[in-house]
PDB file of N, CA and C in Angstrom:
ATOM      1  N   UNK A   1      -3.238   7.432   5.269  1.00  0.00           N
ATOM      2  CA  UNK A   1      -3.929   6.494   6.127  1.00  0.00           C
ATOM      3  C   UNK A   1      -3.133   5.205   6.143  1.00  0.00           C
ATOM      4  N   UNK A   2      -2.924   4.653   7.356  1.00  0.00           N
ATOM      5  CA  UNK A   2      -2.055   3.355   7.268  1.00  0.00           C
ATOM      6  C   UNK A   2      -2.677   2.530   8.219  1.00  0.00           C
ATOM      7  N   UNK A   3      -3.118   1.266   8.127  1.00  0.00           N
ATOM      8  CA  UNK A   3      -3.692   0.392   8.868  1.00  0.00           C
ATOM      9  C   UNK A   3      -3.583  -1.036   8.238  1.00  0.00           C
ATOM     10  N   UNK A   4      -3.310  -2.095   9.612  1.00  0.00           N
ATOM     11  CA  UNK A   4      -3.403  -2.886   9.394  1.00  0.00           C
ATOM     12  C   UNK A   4      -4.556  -4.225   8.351  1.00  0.00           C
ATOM     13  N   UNK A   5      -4.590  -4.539   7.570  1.00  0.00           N
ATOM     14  CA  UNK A   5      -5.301  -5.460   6.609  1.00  0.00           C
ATOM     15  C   UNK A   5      -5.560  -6.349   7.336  1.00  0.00           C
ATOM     16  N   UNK A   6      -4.771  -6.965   7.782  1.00  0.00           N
ATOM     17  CA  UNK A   6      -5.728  -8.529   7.970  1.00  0.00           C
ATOM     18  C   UNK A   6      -4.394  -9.372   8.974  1.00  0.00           C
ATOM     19  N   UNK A   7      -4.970 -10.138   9.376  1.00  0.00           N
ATOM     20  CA  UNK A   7      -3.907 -11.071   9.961  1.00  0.00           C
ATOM     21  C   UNK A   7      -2.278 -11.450   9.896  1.00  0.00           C
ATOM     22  N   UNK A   8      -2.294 -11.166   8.728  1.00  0.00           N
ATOM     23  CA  UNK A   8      -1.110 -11.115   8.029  1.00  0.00           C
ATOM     24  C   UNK A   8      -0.173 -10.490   8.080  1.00  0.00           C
ATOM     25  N   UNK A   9      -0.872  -9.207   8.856  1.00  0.00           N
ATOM     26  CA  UNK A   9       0.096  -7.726   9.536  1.00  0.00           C
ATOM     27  C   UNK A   9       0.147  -7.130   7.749  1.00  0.00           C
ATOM     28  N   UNK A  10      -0.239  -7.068   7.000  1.00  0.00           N
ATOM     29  CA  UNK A  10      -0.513  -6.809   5.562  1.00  0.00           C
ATOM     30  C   UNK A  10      -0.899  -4.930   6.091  1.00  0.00           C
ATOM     31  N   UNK A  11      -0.037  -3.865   5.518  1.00  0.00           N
ATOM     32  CA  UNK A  11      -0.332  -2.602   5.850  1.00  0.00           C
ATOM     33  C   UNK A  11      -1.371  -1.881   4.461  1.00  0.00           C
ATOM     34  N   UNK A  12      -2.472  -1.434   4.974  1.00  0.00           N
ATOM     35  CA  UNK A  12      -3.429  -0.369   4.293  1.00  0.00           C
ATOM     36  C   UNK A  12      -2.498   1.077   4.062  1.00  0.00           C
ATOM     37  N   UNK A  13      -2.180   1.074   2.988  1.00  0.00           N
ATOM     38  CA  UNK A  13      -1.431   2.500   2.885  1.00  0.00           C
ATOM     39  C   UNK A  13      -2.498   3.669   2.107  1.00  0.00           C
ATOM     40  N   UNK A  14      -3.122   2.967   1.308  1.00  0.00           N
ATOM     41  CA  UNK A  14      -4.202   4.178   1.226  1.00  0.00           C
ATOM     42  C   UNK A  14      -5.435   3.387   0.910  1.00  0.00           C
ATOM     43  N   UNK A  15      -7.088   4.441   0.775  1.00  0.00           N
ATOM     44  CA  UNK A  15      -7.839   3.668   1.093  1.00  0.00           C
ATOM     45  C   UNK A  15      -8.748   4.534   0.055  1.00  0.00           C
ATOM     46  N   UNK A  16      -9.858   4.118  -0.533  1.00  0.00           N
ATOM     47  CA  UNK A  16     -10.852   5.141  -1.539  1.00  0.00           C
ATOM     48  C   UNK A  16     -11.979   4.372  -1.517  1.00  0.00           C
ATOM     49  N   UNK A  17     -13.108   5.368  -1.740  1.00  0.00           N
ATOM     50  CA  UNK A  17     -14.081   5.547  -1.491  1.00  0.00           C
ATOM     51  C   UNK A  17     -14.578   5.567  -3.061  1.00  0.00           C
ATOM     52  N   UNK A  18     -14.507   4.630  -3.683  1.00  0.00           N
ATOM     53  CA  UNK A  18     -15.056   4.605  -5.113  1.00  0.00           C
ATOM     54  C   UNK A  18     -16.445   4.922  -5.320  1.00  0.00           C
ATOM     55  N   UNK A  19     -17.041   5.265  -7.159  1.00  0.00           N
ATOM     56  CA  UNK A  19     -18.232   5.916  -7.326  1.00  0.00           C
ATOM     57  C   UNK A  19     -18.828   4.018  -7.397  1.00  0.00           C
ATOM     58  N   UNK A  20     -20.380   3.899  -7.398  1.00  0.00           N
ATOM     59  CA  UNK A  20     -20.849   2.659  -7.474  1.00  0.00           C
ATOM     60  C   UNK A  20     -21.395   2.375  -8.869  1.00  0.00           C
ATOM     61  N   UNK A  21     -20.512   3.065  -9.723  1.00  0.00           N
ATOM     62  CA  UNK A  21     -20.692   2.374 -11.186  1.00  0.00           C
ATOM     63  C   UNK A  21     -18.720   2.725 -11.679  1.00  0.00           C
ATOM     64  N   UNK A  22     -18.659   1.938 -12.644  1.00  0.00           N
ATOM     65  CA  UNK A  22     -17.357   1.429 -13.138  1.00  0.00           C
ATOM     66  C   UNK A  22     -16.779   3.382 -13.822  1.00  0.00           C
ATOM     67  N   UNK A  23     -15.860   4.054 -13.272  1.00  0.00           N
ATOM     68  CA  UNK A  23     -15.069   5.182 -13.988  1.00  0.00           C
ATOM     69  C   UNK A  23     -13.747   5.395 -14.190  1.00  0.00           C
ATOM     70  N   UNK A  24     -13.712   5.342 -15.365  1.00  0.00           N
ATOM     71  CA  UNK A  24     -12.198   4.981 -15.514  1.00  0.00           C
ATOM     72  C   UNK A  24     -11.497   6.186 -14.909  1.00  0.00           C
ATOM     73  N   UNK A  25     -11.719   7.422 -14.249  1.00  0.00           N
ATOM     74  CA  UNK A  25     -11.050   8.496 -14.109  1.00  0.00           C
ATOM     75  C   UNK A  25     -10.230   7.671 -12.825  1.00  0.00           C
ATOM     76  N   UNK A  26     -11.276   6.563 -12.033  1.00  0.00           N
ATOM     77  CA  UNK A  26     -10.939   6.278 -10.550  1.00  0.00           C
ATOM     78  C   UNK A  26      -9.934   5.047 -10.530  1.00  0.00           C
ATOM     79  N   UNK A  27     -10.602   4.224 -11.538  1.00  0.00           N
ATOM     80  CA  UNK A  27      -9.476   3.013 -12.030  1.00  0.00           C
ATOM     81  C   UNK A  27      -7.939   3.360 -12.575  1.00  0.00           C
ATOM     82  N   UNK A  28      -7.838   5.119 -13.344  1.00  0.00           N
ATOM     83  CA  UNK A  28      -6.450   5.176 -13.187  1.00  0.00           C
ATOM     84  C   UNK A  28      -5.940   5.753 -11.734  1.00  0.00           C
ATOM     85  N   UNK A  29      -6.757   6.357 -11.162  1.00  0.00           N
ATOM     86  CA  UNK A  29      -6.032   6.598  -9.925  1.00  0.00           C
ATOM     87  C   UNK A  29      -5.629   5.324  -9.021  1.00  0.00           C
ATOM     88  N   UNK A  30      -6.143   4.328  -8.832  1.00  0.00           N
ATOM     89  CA  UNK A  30      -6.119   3.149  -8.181  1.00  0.00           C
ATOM     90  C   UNK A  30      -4.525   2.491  -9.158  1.00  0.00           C
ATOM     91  N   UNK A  31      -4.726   2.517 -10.194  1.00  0.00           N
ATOM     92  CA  UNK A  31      -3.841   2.126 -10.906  1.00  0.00           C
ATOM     93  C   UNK A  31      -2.378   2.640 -10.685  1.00  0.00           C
ATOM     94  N   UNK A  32      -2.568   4.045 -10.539  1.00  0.00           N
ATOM     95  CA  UNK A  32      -1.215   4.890 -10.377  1.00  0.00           C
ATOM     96  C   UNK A  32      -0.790   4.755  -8.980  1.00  0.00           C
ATOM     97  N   UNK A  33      -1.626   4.379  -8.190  1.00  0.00           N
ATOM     98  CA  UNK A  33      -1.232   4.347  -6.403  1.00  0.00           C
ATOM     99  C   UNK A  33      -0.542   2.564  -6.134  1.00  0.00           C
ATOM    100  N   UNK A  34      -1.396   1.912  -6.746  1.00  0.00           N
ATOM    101  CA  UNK A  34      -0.329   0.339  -6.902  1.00  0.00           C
ATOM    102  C   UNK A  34       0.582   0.478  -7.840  1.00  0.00           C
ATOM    103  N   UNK A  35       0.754   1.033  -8.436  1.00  0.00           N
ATOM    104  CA  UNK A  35       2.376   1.331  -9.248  1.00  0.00           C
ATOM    105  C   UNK A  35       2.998   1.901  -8.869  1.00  0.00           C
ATOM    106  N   UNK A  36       2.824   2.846  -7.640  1.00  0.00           N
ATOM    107  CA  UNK A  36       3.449   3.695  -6.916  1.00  0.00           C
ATOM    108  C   UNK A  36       4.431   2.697  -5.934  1.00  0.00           C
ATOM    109  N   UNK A  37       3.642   1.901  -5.694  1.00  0.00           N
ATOM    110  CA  UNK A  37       3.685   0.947  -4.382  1.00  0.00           C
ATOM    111  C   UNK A  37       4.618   0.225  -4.864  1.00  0.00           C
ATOM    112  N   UNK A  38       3.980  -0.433  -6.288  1.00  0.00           N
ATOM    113  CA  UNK A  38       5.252  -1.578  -6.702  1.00  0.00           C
ATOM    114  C   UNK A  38       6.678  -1.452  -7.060  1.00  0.00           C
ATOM    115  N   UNK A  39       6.486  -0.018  -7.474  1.00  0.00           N
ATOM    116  CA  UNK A  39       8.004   0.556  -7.582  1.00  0.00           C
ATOM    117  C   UNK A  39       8.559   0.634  -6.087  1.00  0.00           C
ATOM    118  N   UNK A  40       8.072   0.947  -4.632  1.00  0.00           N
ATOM    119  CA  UNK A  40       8.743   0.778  -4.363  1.00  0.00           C
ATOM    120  C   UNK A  40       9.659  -0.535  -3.607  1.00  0.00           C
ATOM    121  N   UNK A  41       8.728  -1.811  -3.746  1.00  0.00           N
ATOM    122  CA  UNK A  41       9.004  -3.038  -3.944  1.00  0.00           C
ATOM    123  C   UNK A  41      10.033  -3.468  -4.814  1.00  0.00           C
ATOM    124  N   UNK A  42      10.524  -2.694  -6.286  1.00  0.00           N
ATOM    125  CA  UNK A  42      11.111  -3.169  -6.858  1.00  0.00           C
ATOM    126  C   UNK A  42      12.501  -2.624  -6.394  1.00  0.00           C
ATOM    127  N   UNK A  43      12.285  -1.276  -5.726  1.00  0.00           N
ATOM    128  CA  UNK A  43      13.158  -0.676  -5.055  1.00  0.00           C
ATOM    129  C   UNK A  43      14.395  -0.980  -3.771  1.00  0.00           C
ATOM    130  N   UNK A  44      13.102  -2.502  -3.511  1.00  0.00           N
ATOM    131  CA  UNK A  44      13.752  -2.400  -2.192  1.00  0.00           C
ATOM    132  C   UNK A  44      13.909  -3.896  -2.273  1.00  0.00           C
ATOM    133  N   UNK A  45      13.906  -4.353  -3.772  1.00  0.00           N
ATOM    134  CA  UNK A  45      14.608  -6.128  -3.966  1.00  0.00           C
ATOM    135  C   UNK A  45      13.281  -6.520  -3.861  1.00  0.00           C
ATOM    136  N   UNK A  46      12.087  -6.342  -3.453  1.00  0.00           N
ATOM    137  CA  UNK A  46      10.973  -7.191  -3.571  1.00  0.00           C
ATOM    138  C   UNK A  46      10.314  -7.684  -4.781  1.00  0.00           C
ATOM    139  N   UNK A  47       9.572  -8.564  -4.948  1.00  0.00           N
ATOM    140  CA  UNK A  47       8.182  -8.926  -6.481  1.00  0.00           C
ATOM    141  C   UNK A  47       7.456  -8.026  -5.813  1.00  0.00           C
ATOM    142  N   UNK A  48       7.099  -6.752  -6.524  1.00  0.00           N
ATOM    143  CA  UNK A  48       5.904  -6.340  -6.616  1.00  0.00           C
ATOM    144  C   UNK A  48       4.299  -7.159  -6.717  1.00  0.00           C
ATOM    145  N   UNK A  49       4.204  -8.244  -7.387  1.00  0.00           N
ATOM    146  CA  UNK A  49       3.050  -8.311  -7.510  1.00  0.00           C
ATOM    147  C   UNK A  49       3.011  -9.160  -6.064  1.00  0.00           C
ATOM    148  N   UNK A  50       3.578  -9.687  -5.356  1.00  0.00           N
ATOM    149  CA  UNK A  50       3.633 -10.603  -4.216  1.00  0.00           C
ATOM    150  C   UNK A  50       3.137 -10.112  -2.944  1.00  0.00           C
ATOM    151  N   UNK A  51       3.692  -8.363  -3.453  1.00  0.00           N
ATOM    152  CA  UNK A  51       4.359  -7.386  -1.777  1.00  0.00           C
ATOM    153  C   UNK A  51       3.513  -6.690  -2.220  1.00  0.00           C
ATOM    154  N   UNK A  52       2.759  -6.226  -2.610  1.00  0.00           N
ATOM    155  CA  UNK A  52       1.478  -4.975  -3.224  1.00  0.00           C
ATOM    156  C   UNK A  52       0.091  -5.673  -3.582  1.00  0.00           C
ATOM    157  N   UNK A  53      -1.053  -5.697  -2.866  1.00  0.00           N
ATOM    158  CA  UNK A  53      -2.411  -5.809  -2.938  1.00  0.00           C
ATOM    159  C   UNK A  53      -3.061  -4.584  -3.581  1.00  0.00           C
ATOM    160  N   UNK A  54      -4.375  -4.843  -4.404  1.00  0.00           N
ATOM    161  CA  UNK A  54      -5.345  -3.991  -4.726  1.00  0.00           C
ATOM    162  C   UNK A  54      -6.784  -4.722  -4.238  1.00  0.00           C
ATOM    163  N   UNK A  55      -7.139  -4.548  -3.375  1.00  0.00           N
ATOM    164  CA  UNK A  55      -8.204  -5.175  -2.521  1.00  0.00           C
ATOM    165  C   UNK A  55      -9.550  -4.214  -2.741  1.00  0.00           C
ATOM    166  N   UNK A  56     -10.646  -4.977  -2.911  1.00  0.00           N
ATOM    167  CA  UNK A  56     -11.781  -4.179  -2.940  1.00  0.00           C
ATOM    168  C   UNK A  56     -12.984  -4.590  -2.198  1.00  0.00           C
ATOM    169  N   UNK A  57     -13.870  -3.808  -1.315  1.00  0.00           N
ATOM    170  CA  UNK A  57     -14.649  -3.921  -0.487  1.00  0.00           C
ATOM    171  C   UNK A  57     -15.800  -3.541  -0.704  1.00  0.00           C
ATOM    172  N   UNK A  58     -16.835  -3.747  -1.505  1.00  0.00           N
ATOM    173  CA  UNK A  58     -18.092  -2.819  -2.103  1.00  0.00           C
ATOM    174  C   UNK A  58     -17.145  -2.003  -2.624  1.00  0.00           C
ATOM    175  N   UNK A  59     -17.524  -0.540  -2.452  1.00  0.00           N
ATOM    176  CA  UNK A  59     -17.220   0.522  -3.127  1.00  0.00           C
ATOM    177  C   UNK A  59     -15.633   1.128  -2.302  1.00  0.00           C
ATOM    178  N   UNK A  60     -15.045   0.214  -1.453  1.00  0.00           N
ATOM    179  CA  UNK A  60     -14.379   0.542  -1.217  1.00  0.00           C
ATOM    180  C   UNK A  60     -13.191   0.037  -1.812  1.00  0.00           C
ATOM    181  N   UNK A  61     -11.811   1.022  -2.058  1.00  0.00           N
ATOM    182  CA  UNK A  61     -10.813  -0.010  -2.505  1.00  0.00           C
ATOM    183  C   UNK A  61      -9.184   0.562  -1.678  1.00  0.00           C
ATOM    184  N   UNK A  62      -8.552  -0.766  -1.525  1.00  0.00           N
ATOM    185  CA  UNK A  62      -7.558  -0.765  -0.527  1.00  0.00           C
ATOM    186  C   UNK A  62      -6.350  -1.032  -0.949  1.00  0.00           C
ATOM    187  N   UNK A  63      -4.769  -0.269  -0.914  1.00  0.00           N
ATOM    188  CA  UNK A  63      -3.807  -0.272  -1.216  1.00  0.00           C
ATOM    189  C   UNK A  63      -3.015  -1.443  -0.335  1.00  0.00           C
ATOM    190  N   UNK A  64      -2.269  -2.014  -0.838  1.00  0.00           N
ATOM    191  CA  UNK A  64      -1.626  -2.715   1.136  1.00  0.00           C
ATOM    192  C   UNK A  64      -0.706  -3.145   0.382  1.00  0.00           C
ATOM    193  N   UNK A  65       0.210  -3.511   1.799  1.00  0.00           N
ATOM    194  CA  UNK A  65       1.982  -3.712   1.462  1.00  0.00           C
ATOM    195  C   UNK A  65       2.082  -4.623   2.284  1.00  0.00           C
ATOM    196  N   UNK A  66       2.969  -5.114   2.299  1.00  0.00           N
ATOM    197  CA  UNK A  66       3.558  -6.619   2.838  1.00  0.00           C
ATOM    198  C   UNK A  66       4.456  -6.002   3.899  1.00  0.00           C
ATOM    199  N   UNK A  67       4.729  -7.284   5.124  1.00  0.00           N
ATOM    200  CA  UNK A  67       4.993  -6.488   6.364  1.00  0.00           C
ATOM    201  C   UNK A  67       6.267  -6.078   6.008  1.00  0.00           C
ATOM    202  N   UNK A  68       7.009  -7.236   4.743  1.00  0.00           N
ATOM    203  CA  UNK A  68       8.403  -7.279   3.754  1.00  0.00           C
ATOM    204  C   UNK A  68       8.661  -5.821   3.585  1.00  0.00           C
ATOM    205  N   UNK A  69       7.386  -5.009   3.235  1.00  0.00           N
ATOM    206  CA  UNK A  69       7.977  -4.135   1.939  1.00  0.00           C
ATOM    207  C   UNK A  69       7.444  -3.166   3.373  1.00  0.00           C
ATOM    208  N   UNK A  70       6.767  -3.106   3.902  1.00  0.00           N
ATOM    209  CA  UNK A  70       6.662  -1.974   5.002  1.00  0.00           C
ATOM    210  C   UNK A  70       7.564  -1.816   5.845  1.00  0.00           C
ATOM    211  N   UNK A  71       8.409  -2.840   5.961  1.00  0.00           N
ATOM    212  CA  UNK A  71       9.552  -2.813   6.928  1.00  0.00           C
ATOM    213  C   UNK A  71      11.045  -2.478   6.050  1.00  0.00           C
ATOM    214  N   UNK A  72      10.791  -2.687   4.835  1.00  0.00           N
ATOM    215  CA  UNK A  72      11.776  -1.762   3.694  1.00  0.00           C
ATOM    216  C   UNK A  72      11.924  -0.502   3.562  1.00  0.00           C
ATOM    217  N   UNK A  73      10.340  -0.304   3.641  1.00  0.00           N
ATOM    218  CA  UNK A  73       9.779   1.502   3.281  1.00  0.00           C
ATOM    219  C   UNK A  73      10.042   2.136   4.358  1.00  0.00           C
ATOM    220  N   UNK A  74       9.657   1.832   5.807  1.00  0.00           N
ATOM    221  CA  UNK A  74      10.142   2.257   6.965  1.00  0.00           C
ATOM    222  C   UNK A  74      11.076   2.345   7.554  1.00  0.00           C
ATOM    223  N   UNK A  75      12.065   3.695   7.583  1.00  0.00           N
ATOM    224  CA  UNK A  75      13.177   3.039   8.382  1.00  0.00           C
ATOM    225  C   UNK A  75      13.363   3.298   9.506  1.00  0.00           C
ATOM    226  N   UNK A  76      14.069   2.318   9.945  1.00  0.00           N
ATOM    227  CA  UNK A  76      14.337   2.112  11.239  1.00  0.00           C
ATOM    228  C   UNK A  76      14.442   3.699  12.586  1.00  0.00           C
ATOM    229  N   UNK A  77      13.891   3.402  13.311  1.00  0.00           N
ATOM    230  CA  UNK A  77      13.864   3.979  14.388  1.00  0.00           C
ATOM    231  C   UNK A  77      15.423   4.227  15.178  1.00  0.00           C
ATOM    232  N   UNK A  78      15.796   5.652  15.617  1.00  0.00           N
ATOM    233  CA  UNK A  78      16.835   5.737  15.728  1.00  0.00           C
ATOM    234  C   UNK A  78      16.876   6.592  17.175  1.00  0.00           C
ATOM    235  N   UNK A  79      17.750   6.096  17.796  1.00  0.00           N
ATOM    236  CA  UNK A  79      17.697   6.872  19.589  1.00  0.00           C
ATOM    237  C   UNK A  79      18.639   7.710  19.339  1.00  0.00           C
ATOM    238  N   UNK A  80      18.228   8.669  20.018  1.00  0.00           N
ATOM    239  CA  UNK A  80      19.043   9.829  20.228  1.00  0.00           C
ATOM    240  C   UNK A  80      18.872  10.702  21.255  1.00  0.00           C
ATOM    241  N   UNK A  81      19.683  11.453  21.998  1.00  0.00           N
ATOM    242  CA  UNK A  81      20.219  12.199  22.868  1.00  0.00           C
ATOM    243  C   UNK A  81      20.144  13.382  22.359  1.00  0.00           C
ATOM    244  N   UNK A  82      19.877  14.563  23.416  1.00  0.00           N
ATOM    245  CA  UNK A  82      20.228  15.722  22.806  1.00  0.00           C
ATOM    246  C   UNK A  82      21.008  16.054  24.385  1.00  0.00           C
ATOM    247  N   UNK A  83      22.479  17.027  23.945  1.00  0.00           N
ATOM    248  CA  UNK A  83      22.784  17.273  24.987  1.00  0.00           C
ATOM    249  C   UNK A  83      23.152  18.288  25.063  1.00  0.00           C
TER     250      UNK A  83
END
């Protein structure tokens, strides 16, 4: 899932649907998906903690990347011909 966050052009790369009491089974998954993220920030010359959000909405919780590190992770679009 990838969607825009907020004004900022800030990208939602993944999104969860947490339980409505505290489980740590879900807090390491949340955990392992922003470390996922920050590595690849560190990957691509960025601060992780700058270029990687853990955002939470009620029971919802939100991954997001900086337009920096989405435009790192993404590459470029390439034209081509077939002939």
């Amino acid at each position: 899932m990838s969607g825009i966050i907020n004004e900022d052009a800030w990208v939602v790369m993944a999104s969860f649907e947490g339980p409505n009491e505290p489980h740590p089974e879900f807090e390491d998954m949340l955990r392992m998906e922003r470390e996922r993220w920050e590595n690849e920030a560190r990957q691509a010359g960025l601060d992780p903690k700058t270029n990687v959000r853990l955002q939470r909405e009620g029971i919802t919780a939100l991954v997001a990347i900086s337009p920096e590190l989405e435009k790192a992770f993404t590459p470029a679009q390439t034209v081509w011909k077939a002939e």
